[in-house]
N, C-alpha and C. Protein backbone atom coordinates (compact mmCIF):
# COMPACT_ATOMS: atom_id res chain seq x y z
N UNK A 1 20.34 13.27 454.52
CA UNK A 1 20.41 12.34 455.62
C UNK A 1 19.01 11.78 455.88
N UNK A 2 19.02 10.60 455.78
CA UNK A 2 17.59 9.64 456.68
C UNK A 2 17.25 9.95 457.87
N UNK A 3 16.16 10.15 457.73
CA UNK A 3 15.66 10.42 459.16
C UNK A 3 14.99 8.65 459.75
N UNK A 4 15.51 8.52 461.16
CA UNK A 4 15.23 7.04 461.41
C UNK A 4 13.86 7.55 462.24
N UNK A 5 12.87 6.64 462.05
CA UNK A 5 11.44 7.21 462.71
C UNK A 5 11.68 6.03 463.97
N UNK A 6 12.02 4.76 463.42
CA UNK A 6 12.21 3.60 464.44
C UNK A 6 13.73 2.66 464.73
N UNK A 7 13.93 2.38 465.69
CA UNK A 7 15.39 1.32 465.81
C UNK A 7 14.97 0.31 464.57
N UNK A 8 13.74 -0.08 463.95
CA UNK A 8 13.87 -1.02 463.71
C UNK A 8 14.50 -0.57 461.89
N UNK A 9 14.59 0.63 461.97
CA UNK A 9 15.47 1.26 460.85
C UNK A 9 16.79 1.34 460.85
N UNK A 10 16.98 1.35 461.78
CA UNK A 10 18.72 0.84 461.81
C UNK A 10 19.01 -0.59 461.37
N UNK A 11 19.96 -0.34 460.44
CA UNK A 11 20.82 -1.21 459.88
C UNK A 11 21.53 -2.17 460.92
N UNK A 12 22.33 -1.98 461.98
CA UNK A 12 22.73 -2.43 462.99
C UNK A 12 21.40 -3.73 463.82
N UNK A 13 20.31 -3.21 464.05
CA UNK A 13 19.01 -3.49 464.50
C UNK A 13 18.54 -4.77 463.78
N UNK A 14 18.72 -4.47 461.91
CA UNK A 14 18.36 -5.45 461.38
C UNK A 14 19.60 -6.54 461.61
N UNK A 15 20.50 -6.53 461.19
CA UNK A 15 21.75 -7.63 461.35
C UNK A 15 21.52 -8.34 462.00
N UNK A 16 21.38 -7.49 463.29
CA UNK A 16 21.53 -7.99 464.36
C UNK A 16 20.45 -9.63 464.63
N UNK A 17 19.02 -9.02 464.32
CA UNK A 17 17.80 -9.90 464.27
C UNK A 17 18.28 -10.86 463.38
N UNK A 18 18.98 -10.76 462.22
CA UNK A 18 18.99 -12.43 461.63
C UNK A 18 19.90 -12.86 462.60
N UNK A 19 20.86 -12.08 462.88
CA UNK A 19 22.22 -12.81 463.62
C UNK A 19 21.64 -13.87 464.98
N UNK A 20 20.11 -13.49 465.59
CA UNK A 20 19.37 -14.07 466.37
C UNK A 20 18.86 -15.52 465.51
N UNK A 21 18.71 -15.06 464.15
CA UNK A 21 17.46 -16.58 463.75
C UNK A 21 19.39 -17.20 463.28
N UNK A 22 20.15 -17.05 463.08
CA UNK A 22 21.01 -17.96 462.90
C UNK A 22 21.52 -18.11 463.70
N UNK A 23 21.66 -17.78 464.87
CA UNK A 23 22.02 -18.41 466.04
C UNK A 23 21.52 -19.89 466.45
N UNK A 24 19.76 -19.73 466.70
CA UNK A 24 18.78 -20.43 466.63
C UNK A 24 18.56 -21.95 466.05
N UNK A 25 19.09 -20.98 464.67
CA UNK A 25 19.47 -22.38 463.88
C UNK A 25 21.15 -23.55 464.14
N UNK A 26 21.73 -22.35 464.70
CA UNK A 26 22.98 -23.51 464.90
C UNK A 26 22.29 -24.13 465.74
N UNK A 27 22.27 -23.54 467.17
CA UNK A 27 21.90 -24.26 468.44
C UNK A 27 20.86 -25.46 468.53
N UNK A 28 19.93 -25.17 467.32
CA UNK A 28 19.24 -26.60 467.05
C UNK A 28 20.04 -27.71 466.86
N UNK A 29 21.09 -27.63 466.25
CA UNK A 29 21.94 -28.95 465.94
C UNK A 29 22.76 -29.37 466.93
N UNK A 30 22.88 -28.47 467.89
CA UNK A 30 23.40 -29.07 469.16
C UNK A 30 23.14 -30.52 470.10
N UNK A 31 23.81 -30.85 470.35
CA UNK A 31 23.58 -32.34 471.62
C UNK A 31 22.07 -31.97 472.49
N UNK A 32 21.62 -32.67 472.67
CA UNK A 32 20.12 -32.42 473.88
C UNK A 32 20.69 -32.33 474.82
N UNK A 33 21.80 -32.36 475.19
CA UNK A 33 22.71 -32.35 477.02
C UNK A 33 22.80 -30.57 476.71
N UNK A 34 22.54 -29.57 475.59
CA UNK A 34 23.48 -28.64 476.17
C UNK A 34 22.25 -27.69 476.01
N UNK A 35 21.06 -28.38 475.90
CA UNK A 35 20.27 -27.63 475.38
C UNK A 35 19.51 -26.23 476.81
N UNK A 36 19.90 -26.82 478.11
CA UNK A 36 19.90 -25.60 478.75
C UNK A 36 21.69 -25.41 479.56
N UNK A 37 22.39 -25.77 478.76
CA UNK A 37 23.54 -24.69 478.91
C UNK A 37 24.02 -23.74 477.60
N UNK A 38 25.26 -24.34 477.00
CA UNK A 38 26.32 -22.92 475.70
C UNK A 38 24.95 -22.70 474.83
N UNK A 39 23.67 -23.94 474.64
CA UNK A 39 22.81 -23.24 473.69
C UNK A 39 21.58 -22.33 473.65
N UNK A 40 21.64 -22.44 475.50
CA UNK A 40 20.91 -20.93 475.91
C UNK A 40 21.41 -20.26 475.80
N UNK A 41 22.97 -20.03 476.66
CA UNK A 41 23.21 -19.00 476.95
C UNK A 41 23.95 -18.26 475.44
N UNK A 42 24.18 -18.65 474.35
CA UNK A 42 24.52 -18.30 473.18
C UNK A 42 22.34 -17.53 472.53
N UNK A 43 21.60 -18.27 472.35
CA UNK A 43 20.37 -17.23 472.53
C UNK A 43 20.29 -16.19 473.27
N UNK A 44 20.55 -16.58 474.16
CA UNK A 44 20.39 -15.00 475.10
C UNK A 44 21.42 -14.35 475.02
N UNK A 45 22.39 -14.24 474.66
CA UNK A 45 23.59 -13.30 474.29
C UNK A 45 22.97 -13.06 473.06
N UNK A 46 22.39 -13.66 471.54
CA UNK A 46 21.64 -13.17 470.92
C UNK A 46 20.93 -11.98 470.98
N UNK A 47 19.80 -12.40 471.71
CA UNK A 47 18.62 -11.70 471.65
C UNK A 47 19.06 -10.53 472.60
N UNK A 48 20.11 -10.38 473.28
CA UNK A 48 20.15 -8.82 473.95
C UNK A 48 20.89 -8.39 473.09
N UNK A 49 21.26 -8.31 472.39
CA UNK A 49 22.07 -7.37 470.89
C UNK A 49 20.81 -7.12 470.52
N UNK A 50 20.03 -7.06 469.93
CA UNK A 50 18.90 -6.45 469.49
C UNK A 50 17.65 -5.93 470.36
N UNK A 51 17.62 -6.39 471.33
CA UNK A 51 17.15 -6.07 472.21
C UNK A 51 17.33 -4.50 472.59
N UNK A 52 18.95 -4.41 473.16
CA UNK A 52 19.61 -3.52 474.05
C UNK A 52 19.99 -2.48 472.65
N UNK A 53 19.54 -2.88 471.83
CA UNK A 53 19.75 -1.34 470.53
C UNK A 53 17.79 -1.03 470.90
N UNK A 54 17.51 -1.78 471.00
CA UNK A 54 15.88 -1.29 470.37
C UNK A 54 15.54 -0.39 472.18
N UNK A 55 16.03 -0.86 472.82
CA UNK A 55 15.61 -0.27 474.34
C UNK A 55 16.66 1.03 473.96
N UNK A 56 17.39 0.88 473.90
CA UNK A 56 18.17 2.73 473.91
C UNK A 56 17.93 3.23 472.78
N UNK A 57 17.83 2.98 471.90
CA UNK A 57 16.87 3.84 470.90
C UNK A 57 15.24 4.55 471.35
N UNK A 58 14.79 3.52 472.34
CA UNK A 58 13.47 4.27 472.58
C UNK A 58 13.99 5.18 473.88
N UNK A 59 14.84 5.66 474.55
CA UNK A 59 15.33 6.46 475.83
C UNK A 59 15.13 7.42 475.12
N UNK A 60 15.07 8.47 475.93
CA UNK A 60 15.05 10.20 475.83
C UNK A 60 16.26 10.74 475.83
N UNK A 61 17.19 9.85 476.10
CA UNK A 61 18.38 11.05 476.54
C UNK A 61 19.69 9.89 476.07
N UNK A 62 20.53 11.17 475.43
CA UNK A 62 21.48 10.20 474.64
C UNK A 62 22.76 9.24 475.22
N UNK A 63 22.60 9.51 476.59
CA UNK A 63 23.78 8.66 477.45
C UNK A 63 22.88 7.46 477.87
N UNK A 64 21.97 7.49 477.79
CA UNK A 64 21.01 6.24 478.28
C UNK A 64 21.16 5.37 476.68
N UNK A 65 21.02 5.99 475.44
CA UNK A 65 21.26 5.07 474.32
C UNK A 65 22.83 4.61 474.06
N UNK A 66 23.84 5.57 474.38
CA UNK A 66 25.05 5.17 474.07
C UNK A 66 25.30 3.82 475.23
N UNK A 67 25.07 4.08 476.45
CA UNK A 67 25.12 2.90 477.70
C UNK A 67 24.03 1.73 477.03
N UNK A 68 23.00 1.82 476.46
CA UNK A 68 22.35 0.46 475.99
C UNK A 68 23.53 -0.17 474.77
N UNK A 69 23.66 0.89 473.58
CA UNK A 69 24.68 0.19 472.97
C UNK A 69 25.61 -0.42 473.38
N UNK A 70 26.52 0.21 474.10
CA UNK A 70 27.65 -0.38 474.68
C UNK A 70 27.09 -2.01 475.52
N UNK A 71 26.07 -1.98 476.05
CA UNK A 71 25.58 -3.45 476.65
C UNK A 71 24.67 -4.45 475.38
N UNK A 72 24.73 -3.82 474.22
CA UNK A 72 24.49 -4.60 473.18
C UNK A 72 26.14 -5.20 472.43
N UNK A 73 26.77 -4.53 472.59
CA UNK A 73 28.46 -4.85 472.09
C UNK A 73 29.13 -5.52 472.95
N UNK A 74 28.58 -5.48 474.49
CA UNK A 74 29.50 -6.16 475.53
C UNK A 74 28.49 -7.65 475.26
N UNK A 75 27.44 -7.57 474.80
CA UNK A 75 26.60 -9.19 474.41
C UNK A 75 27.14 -9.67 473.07
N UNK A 76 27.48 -9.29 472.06
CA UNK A 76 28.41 -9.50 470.69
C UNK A 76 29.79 -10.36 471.10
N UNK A 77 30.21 -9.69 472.18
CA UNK A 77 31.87 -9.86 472.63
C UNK A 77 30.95 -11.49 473.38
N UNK A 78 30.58 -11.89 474.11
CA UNK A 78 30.12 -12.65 474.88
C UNK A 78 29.77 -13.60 473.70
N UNK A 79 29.05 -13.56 473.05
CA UNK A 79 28.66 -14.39 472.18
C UNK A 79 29.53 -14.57 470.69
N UNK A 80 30.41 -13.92 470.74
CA UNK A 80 32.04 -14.43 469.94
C UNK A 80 32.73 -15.47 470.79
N UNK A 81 32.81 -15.15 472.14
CA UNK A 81 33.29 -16.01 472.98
C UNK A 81 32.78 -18.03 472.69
N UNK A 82 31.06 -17.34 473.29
CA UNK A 82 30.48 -18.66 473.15
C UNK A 82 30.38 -19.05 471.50
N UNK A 83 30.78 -18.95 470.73
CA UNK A 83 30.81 -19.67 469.54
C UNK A 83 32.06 -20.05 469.60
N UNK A 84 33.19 -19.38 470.03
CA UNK A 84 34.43 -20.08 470.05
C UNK A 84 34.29 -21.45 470.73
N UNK A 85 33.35 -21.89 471.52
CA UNK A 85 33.38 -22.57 472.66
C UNK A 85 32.54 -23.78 472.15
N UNK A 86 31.36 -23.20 471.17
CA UNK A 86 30.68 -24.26 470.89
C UNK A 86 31.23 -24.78 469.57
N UNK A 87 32.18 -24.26 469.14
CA UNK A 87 32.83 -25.48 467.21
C UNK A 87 32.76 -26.64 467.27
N UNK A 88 33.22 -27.32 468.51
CA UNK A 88 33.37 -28.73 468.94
C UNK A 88 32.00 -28.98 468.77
N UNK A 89 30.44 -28.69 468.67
CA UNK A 89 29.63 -29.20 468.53
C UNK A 89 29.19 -29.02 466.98
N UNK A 90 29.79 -27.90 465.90
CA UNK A 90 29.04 -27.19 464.51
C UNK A 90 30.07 -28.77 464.17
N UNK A 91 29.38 -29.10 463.51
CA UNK A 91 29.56 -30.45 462.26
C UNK A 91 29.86 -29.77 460.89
């Protein structure tokens, strides 16, 4: 078994970070009208999936990491949503 020294060794951790730069990249092609609405709030549903693994990975105690995961998966679910929402803009 691997011993993980950092979150940023998790497999989950990495995904996650491109799943941020391709986000990024859709939302660039978006309309300039939405650029502070679905194409923020689709970044920031991003960036707390990786975020909210790398913060409960650094906790001491393992109900504080399982509760960050779970608020990294409830940002996944959120941001399945908002891509459903934004197709009408992917060309």
């Amino acid at each position: 078994m691997i011993e993980l020294k950092s979150y940023r060794d998790l497999t989950v951790w990495q995904k996650s970070m491109d799943l941020v730069v391709i986000c990024y990249q859709l939302t660039s092609q978006f309309p300039k009208t939405e650029i502070y609405g679905l194409s923020s709030q689709i970044q920031r549903a991003a960036v707390s999936i990786p975020a909210n693994i790398a913060e409960g990975k650094g906790r001491n105690h393992l109900g504080d990491y399982i509760r960050h995961l779970s608020m990294a998966n409830g940002s996944l679910k959120e941001l399945e949503t908002q891509r459903k929402l934004a197709e009408c803009y992917i060309v």
